[in-house]
PDB file of N, CA and C in Angstrom:
ATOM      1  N   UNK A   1     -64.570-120.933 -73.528  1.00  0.00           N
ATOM      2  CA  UNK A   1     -65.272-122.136 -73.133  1.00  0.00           C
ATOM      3  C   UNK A   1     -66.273-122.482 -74.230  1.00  0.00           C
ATOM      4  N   UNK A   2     -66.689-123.887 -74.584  1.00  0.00           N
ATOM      5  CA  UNK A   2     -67.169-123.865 -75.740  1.00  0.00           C
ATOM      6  C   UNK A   2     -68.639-124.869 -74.649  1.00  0.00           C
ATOM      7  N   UNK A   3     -69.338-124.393 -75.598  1.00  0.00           N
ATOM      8  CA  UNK A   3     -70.786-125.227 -74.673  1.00  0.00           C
ATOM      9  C   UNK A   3     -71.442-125.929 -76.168  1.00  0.00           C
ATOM     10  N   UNK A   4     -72.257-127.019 -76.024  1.00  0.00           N
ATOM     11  CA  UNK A   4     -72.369-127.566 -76.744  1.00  0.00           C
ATOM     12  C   UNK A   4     -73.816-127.644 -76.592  1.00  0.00           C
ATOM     13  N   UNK A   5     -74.402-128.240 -77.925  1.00  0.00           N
ATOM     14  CA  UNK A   5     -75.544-127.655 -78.405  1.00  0.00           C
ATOM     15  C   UNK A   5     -76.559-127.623 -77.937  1.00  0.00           C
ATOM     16  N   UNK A   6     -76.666-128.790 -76.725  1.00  0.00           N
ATOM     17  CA  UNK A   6     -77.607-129.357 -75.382  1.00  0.00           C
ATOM     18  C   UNK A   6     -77.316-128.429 -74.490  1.00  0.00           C
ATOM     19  N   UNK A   7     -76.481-128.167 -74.067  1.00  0.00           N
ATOM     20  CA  UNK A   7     -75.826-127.011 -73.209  1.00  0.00           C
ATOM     21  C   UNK A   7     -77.513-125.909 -73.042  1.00  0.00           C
ATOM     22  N   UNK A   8     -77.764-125.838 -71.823  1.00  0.00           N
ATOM     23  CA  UNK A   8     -78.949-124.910 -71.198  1.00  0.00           C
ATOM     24  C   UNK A   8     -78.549-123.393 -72.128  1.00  0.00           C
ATOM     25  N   UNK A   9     -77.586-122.813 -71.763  1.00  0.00           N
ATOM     26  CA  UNK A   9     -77.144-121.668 -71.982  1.00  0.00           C
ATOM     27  C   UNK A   9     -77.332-121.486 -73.926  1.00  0.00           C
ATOM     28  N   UNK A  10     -77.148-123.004 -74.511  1.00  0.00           N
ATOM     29  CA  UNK A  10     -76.778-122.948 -76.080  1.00  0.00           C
ATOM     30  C   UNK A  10     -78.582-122.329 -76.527  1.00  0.00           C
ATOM     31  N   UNK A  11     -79.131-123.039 -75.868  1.00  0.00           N
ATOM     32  CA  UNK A  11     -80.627-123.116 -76.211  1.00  0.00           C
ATOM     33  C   UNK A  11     -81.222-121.916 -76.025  1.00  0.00           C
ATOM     34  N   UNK A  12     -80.711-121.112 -75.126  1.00  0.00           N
ATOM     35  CA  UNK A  12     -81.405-119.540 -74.453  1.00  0.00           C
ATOM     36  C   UNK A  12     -80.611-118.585 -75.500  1.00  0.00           C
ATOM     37  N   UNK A  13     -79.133-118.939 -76.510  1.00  0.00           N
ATOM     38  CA  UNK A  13     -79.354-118.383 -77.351  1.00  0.00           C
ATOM     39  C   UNK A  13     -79.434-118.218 -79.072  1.00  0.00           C
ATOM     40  N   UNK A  14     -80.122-119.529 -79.056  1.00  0.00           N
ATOM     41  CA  UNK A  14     -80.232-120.385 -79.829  1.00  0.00           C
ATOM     42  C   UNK A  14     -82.389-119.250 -80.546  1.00  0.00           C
ATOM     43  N   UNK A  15     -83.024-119.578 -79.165  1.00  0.00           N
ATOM     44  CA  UNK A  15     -84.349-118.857 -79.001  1.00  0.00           C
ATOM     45  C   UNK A  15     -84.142-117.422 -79.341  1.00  0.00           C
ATOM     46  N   UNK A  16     -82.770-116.733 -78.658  1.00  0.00           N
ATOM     47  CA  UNK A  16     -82.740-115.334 -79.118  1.00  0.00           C
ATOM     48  C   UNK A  16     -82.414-115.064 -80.393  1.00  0.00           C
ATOM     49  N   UNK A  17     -81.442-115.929 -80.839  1.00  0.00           N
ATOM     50  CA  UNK A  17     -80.964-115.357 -82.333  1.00  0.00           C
ATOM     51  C   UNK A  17     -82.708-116.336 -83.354  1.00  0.00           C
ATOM     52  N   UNK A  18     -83.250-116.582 -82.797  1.00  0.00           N
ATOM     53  CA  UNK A  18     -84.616-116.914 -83.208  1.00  0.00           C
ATOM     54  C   UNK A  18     -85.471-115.748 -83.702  1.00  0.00           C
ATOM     55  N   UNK A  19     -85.674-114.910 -82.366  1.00  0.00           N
ATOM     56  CA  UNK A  19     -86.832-114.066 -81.943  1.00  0.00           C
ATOM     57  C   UNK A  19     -85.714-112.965 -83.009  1.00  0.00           C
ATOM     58  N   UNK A  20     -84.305-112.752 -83.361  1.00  0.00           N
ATOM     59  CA  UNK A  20     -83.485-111.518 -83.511  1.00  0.00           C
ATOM     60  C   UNK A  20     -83.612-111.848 -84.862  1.00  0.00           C
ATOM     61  N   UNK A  21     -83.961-112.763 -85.625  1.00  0.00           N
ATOM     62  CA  UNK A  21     -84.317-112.979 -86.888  1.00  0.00           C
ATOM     63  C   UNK A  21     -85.506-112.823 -87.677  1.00  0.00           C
ATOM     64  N   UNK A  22     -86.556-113.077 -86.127  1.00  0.00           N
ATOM     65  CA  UNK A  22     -88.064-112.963 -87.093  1.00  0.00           C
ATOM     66  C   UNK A  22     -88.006-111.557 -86.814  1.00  0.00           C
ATOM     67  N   UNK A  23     -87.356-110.523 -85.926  1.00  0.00           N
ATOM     68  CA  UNK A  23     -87.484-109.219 -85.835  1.00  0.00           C
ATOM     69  C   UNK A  23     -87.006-108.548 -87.125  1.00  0.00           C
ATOM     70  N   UNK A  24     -85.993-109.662 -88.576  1.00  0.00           N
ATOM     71  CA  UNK A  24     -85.610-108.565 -89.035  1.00  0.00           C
ATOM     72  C   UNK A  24     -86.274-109.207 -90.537  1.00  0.00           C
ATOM     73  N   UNK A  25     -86.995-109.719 -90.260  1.00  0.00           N
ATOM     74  CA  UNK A  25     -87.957-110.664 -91.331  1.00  0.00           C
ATOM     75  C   UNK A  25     -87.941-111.687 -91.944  1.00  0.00           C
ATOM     76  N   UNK A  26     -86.513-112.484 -91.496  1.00  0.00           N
ATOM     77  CA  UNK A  26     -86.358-113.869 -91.873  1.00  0.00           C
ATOM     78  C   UNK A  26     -87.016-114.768 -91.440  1.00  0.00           C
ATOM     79  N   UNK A  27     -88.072-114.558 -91.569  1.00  0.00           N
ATOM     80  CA  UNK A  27     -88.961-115.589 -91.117  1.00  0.00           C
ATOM     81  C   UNK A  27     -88.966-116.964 -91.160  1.00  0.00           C
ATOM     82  N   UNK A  28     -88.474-117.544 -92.263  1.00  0.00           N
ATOM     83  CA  UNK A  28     -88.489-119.086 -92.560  1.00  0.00           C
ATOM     84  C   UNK A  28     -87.374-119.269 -91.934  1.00  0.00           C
ATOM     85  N   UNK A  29     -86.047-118.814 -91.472  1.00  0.00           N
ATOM     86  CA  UNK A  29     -85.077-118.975 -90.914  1.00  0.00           C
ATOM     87  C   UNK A  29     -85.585-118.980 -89.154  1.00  0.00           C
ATOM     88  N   UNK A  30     -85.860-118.136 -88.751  1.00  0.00           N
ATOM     89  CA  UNK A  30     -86.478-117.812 -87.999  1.00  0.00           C
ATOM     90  C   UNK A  30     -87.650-118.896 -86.855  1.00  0.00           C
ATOM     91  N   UNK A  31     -88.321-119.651 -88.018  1.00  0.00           N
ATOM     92  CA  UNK A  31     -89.384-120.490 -87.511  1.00  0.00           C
ATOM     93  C   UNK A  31     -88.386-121.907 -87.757  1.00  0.00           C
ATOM     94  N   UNK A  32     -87.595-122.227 -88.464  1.00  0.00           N
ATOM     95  CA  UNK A  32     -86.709-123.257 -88.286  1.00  0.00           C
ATOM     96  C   UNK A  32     -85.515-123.677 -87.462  1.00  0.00           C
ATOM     97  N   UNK A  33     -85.387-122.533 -87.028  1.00  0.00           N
ATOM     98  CA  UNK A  33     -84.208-122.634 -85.719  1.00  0.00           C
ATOM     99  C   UNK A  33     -85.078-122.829 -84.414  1.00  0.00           C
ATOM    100  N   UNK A  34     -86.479-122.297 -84.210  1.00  0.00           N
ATOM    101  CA  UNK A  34     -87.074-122.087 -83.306  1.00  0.00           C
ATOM    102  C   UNK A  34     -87.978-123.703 -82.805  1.00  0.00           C
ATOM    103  N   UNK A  35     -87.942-124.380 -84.253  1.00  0.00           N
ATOM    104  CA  UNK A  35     -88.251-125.355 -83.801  1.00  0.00           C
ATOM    105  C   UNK A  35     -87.366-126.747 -83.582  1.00  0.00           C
ATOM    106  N   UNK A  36     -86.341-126.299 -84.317  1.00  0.00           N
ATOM    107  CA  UNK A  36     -84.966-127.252 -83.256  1.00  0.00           C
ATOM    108  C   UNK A  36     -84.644-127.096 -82.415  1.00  0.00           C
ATOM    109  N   UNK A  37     -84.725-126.149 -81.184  1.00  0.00           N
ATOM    110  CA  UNK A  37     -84.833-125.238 -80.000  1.00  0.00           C
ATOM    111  C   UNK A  37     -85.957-125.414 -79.530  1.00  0.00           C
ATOM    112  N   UNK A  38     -87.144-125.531 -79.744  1.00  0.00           N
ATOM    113  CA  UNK A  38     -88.343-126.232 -79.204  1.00  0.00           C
ATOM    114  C   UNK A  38     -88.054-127.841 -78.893  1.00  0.00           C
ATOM    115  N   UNK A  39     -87.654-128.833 -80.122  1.00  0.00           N
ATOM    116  CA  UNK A  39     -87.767-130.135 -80.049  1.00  0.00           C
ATOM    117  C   UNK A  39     -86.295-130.752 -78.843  1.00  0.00           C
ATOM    118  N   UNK A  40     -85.321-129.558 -79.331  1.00  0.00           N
ATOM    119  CA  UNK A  40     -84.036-130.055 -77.982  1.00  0.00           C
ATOM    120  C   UNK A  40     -84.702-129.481 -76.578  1.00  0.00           C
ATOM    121  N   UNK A  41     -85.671-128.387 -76.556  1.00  0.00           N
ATOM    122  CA  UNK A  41     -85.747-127.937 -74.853  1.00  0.00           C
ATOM    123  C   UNK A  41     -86.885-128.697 -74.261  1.00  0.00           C
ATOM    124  N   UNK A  42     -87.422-129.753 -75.467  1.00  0.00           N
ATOM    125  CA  UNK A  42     -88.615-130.473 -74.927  1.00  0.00           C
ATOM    126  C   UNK A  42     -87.805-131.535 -74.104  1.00  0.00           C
ATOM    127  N   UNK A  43     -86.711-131.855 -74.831  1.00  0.00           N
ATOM    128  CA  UNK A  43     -86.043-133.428 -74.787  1.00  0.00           C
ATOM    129  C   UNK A  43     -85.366-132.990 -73.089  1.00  0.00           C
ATOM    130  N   UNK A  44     -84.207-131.710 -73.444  1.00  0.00           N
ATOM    131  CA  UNK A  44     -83.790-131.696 -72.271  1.00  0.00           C
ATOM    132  C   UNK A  44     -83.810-130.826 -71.240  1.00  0.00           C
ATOM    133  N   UNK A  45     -84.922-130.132 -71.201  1.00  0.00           N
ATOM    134  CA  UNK A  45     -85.709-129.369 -69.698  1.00  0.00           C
ATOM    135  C   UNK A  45     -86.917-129.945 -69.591  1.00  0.00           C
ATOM    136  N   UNK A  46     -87.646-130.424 -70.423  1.00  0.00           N
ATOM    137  CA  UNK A  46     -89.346-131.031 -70.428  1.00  0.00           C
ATOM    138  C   UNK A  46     -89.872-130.381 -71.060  1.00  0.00           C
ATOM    139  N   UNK A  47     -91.238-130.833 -71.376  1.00  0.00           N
ATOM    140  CA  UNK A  47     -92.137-130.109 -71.905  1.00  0.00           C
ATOM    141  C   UNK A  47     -92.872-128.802 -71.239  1.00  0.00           C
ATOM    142  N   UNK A  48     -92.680-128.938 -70.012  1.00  0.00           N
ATOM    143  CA  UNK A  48     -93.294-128.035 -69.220  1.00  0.00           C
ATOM    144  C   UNK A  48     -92.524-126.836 -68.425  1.00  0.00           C
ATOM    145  N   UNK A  49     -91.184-126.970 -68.731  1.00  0.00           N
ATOM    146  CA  UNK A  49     -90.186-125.975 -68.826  1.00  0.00           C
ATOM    147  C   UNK A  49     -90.941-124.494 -69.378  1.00  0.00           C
ATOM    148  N   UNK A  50     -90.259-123.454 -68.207  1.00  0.00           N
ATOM    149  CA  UNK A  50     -91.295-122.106 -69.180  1.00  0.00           C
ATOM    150  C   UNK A  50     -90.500-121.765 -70.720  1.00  0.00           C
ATOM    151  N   UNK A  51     -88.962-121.929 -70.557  1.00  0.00           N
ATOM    152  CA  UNK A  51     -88.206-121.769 -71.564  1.00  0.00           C
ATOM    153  C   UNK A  51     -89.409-122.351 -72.483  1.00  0.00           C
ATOM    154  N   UNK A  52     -89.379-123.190 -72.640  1.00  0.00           N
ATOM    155  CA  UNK A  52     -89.960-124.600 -73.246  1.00  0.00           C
ATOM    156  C   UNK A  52     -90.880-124.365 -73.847  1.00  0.00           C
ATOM    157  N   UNK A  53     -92.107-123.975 -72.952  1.00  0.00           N
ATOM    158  CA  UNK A  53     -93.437-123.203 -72.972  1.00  0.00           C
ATOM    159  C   UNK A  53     -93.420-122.216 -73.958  1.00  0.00           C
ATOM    160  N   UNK A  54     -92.278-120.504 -73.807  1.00  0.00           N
ATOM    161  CA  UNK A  54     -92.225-119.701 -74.327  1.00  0.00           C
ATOM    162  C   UNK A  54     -91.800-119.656 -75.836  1.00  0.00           C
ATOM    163  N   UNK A  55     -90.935-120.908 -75.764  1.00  0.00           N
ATOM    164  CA  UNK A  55     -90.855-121.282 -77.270  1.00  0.00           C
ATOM    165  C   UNK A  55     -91.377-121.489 -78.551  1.00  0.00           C
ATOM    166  N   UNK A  56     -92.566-122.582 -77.613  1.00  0.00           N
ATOM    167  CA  UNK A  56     -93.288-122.747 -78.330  1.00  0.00           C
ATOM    168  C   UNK A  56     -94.970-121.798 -78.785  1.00  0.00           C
ATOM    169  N   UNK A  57     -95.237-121.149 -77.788  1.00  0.00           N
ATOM    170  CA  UNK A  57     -95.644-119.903 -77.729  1.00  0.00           C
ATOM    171  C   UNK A  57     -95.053-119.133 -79.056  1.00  0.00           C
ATOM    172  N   UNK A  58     -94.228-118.649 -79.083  1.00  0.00           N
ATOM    173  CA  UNK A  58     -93.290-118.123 -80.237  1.00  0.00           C
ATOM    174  C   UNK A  58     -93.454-118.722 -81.613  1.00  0.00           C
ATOM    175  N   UNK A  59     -93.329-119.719 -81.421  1.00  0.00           N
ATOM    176  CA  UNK A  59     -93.377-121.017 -83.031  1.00  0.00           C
ATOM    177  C   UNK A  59     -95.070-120.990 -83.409  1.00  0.00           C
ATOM    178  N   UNK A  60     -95.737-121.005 -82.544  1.00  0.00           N
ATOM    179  CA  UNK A  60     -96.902-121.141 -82.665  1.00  0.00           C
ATOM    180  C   UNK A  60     -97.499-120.055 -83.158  1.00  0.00           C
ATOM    181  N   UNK A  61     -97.050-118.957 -82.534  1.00  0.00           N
ATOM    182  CA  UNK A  61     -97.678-117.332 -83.778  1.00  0.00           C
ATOM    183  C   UNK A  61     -96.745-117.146 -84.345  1.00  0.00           C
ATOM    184  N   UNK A  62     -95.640-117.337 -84.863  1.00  0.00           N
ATOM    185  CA  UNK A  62     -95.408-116.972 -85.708  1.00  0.00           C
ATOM    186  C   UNK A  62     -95.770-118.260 -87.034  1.00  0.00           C
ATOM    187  N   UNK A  63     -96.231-119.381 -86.413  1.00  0.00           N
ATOM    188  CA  UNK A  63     -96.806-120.162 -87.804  1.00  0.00           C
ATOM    189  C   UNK A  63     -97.910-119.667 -88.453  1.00  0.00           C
ATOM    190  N   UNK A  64     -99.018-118.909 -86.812  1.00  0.00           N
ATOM    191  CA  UNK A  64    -100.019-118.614 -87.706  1.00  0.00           C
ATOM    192  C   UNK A  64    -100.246-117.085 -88.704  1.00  0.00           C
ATOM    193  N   UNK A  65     -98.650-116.733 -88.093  1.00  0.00           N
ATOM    194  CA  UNK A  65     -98.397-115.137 -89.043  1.00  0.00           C
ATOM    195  C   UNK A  65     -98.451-115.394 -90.913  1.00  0.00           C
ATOM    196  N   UNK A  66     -97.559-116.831 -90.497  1.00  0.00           N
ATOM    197  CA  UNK A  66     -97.226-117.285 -91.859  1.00  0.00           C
ATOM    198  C   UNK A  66     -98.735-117.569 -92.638  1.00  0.00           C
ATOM    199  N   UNK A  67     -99.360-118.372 -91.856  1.00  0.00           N
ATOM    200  CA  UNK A  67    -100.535-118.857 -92.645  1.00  0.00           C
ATOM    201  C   UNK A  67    -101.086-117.489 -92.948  1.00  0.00           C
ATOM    202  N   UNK A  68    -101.141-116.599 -92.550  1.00  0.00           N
ATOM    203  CA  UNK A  68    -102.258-115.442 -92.558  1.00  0.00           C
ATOM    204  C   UNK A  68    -101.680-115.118 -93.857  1.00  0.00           C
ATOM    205  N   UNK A  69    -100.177-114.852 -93.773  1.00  0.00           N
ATOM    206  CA  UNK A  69     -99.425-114.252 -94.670  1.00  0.00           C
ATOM    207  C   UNK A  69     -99.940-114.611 -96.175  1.00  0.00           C
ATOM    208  N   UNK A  70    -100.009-116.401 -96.140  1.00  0.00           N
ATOM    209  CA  UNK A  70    -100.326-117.035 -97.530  1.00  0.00           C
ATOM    210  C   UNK A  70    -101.756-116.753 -97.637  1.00  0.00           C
ATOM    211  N   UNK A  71    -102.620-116.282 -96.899  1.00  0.00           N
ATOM    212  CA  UNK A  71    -103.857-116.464 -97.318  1.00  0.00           C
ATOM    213  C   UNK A  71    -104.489-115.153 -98.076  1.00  0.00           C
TER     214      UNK A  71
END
């Protein structure tokens, strides 16, 4: 069965192979999948979705890992 990229299920592992990337230090990969997966789970669960929420939670430290990183 093929699910497509809106697809609920695409997005839950869309976030994991996210979180399974910054675990192995791809970080810039990592924070760029996470926020096309943020901007589609805003569009189609809401903003207030916990998915949604947890996402961005996620994007959000790991931006400020990055900044720390450059500083």
């Amino acid at each position: 069965r093929v699910l497509g990229e809106e697809h609920p299920s695409t997005l839950i592992s869309m976030a994991n192979l996210a979180h399974t990337w910054k675990s192995q230090s791809r970080n810039e990969e990592a924070i760029s999948l996470m926020e096309k997966c943020f901007e589609l789970q805003k569009r189609i669960l809401g903003t207030h979705h916990p998915s949604t929420e947890t996402s961005l939670e996620a994007l959000t430290e790991w931006r400020i890992e990055e900044l720390a990183i450059r500083i």
